[in-house]
N, C-alpha and C. Protein backbone atom coordinates (compact mmCIF):
# COMPACT_ATOMS: atom_id res chain seq x y z
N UNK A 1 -18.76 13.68 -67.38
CA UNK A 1 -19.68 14.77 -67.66
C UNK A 1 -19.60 15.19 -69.13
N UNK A 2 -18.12 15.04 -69.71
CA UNK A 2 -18.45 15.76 -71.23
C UNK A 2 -19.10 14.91 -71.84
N UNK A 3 -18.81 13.35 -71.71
CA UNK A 3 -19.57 12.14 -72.30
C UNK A 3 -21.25 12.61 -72.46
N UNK A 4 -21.23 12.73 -71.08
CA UNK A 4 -22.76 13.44 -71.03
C UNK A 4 -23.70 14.44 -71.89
N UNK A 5 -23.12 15.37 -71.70
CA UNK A 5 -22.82 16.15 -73.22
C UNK A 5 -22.69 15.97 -74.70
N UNK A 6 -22.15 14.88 -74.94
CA UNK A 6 -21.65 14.83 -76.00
C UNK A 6 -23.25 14.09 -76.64
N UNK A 7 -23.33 12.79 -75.65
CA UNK A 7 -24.45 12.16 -75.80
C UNK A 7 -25.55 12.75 -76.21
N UNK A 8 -26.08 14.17 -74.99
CA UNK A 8 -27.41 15.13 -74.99
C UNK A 8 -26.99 15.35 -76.57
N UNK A 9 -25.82 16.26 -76.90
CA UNK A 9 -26.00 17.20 -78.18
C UNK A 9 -26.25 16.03 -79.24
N UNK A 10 -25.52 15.06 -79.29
CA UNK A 10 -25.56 14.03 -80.65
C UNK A 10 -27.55 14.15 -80.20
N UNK A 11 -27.91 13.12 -79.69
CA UNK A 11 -29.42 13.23 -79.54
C UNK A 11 -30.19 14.27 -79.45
N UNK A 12 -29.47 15.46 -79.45
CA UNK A 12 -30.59 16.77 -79.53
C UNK A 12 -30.43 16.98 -81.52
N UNK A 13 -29.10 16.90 -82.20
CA UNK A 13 -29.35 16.94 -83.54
C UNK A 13 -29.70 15.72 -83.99
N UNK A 14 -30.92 15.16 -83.57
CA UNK A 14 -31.75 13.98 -84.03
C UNK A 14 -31.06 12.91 -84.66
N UNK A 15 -30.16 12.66 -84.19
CA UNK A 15 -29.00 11.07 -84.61
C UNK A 15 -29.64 10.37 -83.53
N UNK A 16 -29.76 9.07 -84.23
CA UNK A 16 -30.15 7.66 -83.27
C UNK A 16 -29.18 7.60 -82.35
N UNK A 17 -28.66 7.37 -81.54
CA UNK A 17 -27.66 6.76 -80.75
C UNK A 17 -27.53 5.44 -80.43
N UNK A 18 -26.42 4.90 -81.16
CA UNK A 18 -26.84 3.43 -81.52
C UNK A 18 -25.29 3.32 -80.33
N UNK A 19 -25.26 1.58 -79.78
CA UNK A 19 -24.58 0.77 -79.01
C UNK A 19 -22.51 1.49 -79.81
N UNK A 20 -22.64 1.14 -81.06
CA UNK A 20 -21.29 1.57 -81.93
C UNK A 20 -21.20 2.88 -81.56
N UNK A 21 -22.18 3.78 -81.79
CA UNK A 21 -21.83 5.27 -81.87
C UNK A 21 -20.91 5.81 -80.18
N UNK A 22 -22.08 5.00 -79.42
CA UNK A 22 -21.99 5.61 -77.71
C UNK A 22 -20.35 5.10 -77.64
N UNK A 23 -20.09 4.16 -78.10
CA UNK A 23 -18.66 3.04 -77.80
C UNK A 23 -17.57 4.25 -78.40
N UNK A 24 -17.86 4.86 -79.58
CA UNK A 24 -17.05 5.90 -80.33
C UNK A 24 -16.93 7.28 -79.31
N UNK A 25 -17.73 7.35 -79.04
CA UNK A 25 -18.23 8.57 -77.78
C UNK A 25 -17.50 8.49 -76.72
N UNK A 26 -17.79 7.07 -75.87
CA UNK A 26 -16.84 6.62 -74.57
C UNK A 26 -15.21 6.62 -75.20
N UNK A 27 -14.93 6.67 -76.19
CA UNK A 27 -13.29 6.11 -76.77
C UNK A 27 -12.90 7.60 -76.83
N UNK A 28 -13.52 8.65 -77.23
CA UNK A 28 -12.99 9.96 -77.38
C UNK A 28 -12.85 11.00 -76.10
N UNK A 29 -13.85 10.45 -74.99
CA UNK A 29 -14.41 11.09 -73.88
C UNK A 29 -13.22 11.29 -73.03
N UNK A 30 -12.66 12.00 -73.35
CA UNK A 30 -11.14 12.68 -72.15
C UNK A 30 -9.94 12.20 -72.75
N UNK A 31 -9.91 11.66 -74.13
CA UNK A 31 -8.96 11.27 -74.55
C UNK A 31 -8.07 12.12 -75.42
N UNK A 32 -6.97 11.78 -74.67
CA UNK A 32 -5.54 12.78 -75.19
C UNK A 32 -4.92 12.60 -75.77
N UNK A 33 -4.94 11.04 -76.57
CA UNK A 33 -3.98 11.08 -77.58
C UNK A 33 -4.22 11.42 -78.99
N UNK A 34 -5.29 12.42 -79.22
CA UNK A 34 -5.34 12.86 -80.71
C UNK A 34 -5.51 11.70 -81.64
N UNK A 35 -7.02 10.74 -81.51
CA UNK A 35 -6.43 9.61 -82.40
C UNK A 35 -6.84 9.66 -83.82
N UNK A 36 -6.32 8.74 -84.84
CA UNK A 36 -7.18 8.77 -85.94
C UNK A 36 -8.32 7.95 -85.53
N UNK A 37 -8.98 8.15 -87.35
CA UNK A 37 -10.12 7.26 -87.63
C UNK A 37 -9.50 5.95 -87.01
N UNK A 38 -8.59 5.42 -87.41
CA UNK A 38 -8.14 3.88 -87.92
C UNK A 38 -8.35 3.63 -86.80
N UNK A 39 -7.04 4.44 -85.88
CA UNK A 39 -7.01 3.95 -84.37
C UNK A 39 -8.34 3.61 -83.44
N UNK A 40 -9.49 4.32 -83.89
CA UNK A 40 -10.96 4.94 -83.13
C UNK A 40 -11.28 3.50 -83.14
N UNK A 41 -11.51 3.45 -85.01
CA UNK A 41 -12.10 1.96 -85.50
C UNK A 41 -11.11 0.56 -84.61
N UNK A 42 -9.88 0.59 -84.54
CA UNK A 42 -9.48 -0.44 -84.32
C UNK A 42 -9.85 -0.70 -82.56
N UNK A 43 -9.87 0.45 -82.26
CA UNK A 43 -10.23 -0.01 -80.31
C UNK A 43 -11.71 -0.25 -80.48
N UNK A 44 -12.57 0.11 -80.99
CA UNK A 44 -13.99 -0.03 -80.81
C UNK A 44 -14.39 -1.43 -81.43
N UNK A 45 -13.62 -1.82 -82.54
CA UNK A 45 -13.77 -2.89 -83.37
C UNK A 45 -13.95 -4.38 -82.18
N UNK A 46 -13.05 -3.83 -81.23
CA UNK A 46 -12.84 -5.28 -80.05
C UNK A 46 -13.98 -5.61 -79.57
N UNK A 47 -15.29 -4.20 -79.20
CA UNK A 47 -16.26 -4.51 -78.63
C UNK A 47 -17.32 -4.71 -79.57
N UNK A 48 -17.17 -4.84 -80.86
CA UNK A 48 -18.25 -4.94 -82.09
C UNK A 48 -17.61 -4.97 -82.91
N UNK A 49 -17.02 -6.63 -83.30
CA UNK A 49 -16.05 -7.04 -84.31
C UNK A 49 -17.10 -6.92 -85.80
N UNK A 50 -18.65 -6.90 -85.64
CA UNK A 50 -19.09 -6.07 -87.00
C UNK A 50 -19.38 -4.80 -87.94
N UNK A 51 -18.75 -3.88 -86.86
CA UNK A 51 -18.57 -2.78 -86.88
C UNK A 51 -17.94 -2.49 -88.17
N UNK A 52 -18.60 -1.42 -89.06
CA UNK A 52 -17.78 -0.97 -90.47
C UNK A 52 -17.15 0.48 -89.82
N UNK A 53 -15.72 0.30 -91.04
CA UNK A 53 -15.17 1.82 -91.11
C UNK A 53 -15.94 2.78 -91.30
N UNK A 54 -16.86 2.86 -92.37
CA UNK A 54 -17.68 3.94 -92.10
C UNK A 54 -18.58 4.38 -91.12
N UNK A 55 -18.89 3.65 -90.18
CA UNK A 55 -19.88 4.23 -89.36
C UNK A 55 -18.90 5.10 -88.05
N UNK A 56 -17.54 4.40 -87.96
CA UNK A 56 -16.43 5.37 -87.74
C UNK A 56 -16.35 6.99 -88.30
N UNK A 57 -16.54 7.01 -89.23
CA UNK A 57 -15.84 7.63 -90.19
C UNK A 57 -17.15 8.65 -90.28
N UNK A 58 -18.66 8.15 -90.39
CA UNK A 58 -19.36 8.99 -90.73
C UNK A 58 -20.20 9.66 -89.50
N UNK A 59 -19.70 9.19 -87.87
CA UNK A 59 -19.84 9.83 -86.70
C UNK A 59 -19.07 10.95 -86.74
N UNK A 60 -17.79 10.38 -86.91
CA UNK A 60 -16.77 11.47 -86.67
C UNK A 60 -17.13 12.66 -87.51
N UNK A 61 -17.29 12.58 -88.78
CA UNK A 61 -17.64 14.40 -89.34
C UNK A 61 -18.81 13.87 -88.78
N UNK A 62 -19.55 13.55 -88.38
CA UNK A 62 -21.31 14.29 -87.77
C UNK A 62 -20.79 14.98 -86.25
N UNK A 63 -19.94 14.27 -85.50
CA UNK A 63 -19.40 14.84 -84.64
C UNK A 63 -18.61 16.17 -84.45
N UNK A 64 -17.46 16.47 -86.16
CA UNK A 64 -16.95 17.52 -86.30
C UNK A 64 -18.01 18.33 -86.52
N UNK A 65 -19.03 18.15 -87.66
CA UNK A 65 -19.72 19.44 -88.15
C UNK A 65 -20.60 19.80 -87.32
N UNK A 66 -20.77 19.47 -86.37
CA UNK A 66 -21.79 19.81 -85.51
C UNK A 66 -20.96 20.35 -83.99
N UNK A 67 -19.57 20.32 -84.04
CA UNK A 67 -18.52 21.39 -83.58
C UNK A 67 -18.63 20.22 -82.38
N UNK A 68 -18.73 19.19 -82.13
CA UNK A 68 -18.13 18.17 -80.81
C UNK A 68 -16.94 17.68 -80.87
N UNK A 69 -15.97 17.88 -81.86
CA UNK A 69 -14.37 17.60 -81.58
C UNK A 69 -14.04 18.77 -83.32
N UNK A 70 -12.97 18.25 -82.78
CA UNK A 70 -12.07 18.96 -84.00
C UNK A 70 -11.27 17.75 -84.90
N UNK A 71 -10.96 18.54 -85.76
CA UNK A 71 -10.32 17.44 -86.87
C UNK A 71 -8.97 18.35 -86.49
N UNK A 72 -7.81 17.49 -86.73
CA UNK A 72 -6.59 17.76 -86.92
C UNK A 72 -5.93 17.77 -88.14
N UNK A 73 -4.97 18.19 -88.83
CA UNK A 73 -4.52 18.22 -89.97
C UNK A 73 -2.98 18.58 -89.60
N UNK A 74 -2.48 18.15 -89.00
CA UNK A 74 -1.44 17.77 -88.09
C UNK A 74 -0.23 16.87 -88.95
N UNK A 75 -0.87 15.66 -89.08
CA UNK A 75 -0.34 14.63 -89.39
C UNK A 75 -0.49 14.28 -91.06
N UNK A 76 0.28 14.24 -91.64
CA UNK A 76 0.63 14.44 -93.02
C UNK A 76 0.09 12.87 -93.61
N UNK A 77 0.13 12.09 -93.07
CA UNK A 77 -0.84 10.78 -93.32
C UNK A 77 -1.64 10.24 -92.68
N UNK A 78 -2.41 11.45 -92.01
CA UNK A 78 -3.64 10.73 -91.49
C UNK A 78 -4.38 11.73 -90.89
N UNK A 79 -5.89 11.79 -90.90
CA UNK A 79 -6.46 13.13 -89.90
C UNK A 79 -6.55 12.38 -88.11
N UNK A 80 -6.52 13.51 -87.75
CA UNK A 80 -6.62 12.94 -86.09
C UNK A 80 -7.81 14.08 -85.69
N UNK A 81 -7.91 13.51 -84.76
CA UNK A 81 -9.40 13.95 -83.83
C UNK A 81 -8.78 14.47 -82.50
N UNK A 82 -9.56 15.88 -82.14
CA UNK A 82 -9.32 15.51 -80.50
C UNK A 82 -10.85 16.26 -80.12
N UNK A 83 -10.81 15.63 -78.93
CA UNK A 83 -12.42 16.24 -78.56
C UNK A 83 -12.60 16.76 -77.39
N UNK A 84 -11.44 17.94 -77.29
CA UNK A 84 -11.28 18.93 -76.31
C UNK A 84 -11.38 19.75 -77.46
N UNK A 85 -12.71 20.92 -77.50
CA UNK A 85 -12.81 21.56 -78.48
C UNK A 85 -12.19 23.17 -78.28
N UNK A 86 -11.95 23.47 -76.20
CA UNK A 86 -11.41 24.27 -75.64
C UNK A 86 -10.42 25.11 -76.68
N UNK A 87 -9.96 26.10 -76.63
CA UNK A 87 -9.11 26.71 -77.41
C UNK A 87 -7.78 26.15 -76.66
N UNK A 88 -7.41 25.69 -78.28
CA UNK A 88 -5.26 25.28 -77.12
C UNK A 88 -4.65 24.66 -78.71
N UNK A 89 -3.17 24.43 -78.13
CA UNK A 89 -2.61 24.97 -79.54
C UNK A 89 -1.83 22.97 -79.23
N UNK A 90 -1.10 22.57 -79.95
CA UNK A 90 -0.48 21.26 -79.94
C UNK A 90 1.37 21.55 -80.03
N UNK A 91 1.87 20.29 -79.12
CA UNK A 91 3.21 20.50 -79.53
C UNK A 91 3.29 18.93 -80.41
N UNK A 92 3.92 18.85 -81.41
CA UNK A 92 4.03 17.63 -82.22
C UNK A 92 5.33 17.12 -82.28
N UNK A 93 5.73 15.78 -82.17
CA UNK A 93 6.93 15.17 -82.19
C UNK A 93 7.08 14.74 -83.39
N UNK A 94 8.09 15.10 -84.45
CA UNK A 94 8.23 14.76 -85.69
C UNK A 94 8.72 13.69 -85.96
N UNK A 95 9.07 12.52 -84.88
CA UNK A 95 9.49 11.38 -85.09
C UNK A 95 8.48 10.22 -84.70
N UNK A 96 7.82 10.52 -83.46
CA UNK A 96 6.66 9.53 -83.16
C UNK A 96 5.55 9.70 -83.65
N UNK A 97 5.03 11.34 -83.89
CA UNK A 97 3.98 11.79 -84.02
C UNK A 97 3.15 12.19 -82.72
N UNK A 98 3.31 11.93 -81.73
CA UNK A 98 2.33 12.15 -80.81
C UNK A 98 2.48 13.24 -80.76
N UNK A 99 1.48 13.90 -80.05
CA UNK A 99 0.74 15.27 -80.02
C UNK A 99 0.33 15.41 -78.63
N UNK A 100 0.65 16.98 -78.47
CA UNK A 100 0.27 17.11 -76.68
C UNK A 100 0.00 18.41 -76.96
N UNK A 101 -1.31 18.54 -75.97
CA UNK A 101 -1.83 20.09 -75.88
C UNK A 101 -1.05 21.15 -75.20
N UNK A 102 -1.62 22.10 -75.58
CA UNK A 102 -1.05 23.52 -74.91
C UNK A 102 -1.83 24.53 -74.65
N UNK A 103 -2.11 24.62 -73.48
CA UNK A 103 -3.32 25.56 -72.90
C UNK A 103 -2.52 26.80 -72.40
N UNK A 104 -2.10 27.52 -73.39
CA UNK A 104 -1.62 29.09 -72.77
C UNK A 104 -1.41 29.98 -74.33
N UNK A 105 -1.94 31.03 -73.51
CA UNK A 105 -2.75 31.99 -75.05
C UNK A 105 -1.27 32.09 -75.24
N UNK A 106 -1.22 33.16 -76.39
CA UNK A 106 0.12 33.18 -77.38
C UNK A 106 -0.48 34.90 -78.20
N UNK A 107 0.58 35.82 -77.61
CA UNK A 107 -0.14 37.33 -78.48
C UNK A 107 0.52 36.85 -79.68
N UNK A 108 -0.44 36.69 -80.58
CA UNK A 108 -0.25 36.95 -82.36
C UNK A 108 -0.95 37.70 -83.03
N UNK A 109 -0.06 38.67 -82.89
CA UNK A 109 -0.53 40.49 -84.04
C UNK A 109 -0.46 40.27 -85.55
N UNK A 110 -1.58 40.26 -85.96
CA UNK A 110 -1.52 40.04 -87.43
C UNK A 110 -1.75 41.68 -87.84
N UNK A 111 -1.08 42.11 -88.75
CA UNK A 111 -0.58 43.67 -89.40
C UNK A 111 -2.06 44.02 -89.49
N UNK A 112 -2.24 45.02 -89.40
CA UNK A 112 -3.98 45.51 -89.74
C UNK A 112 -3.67 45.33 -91.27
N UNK A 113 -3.10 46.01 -92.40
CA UNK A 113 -3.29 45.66 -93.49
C UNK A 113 -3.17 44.13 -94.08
N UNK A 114 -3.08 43.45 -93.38
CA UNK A 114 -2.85 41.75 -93.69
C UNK A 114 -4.48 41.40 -93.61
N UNK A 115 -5.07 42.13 -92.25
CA UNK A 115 -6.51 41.51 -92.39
C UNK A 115 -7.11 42.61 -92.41
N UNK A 116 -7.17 43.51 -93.08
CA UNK A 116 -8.14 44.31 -93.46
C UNK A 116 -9.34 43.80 -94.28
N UNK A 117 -8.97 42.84 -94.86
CA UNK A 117 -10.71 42.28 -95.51
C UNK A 117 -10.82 40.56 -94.90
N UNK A 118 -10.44 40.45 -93.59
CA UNK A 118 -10.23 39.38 -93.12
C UNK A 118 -11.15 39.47 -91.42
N UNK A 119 -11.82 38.43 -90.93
CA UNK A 119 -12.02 38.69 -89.79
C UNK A 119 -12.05 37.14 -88.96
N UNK A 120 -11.01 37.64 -88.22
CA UNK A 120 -10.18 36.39 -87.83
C UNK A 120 -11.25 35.84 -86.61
N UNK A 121 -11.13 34.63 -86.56
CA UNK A 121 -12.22 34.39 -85.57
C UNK A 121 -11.61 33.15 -84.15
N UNK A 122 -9.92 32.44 -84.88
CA UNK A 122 -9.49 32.11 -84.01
C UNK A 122 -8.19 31.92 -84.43
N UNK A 123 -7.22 30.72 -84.06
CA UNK A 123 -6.11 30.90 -84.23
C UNK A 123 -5.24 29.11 -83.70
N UNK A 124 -4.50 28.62 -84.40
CA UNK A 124 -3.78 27.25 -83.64
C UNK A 124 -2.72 27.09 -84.12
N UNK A 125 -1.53 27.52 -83.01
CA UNK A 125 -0.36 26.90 -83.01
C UNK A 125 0.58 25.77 -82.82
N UNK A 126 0.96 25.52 -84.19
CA UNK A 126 1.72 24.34 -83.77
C UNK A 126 3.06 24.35 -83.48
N UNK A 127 3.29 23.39 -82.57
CA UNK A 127 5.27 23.78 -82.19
C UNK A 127 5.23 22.15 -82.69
N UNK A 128 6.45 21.66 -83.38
CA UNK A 128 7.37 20.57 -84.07
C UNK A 128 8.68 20.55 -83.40
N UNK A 129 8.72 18.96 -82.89
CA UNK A 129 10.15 18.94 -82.79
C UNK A 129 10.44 17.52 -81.86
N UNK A 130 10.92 17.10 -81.23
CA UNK A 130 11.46 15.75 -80.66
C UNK A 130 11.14 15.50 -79.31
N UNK A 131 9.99 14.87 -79.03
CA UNK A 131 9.36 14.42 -77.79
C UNK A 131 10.56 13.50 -76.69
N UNK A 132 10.81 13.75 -75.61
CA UNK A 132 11.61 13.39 -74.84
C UNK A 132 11.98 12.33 -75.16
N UNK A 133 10.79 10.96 -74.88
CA UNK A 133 11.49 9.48 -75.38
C UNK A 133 12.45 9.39 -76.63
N UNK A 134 11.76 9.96 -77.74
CA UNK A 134 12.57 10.30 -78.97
C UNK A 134 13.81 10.90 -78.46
N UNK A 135 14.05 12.13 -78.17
CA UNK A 135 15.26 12.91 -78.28
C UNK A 135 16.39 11.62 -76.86
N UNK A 136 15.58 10.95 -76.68
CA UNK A 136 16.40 10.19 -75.84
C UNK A 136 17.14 9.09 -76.59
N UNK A 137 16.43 8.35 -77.50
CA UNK A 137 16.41 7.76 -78.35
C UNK A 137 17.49 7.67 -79.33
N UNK A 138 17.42 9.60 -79.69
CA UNK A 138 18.30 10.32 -80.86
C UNK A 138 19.24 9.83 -79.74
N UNK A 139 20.24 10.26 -78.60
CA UNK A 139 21.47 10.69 -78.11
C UNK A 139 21.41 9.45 -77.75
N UNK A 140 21.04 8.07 -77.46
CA UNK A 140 21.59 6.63 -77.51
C UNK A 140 21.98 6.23 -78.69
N UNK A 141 21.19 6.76 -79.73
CA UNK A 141 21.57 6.21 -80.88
C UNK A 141 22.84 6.79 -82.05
N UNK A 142 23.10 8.09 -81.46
CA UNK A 142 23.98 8.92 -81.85
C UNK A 142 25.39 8.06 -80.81
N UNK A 143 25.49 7.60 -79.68
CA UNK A 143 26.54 7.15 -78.88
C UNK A 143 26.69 5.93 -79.27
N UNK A 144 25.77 5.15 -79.54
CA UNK A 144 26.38 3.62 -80.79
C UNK A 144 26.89 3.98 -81.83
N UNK A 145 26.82 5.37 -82.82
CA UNK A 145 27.31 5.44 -83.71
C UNK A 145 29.03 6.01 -83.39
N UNK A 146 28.77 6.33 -82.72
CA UNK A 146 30.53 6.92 -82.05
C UNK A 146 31.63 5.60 -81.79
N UNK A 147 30.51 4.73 -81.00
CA UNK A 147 31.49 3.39 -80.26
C UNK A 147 32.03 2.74 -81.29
């Protein structure tokens, strides 16, 4: 159904909907792993090995600016996408990178004099730190260093 959606709105702001674009569309449609461009381009590339980076690249902001996913700025070498535009905040693993949502509000009181000439309109928290496989990873690899 969001596919559905996504499809109507791209074709209601008068974009062609070409065979590449819909393929970019189906690749994002419930997908949770926050991907980049590269990653987008490299799965779609299988089904249209003539496919350019840019037409990647220039869906995706037609997709952001027109508010159908979000850009991430997450990842310090690379932007990621997710296209659950829902309000929710990410937890990030600083060793793999993967990224996992978080759907539960969070009270954050900003001082009235902090935004007195400010009018806040939303808010995204990030939590950092060592995704299970990793932290599993860390304490095998910490017990070879002991032996």
């Amino acid at each position: 159904m969001v596919l559905k959606k996504m499809i109507d709105r791209y074709k209601a702001i008068g974009l062609k909907m070409t065979p590449q674009r819909l393929a970019i569309l189906e690749y994002l449609d419930g997908n949770r792993e926050h991907p980049s461009a590269e990653d987008i381009y490299r799965h779609v590339k299988k089904r249209f090995p003539t496919m350019s980076r840019a037409t990647v690249y220039n869906t995706l902001e037609t997709l952001r600016k027109r508010g159908l996913i979000m850009e991430l700025s997450i990842d310090p070498m690379k932007k990621r996408y997710d296209p659950n535009i829902e309000p929710h905040h990410h937890l990030i693993c600083l060793r793999c990178r993967n990224v996992l949502d978080v759907f539960m509000e969070f009270d954050v009181s900003v001082p009235e004099e902090a935004r007195k000439d400010f009018v806040i309109l939303g808010n995204h928290i990030e939590f950092y730190g060592l995704c299970s496989k990793c932290r599993n990873a860390s304490h095998g690899e910490a017990r070879n260093k002991e032996a």
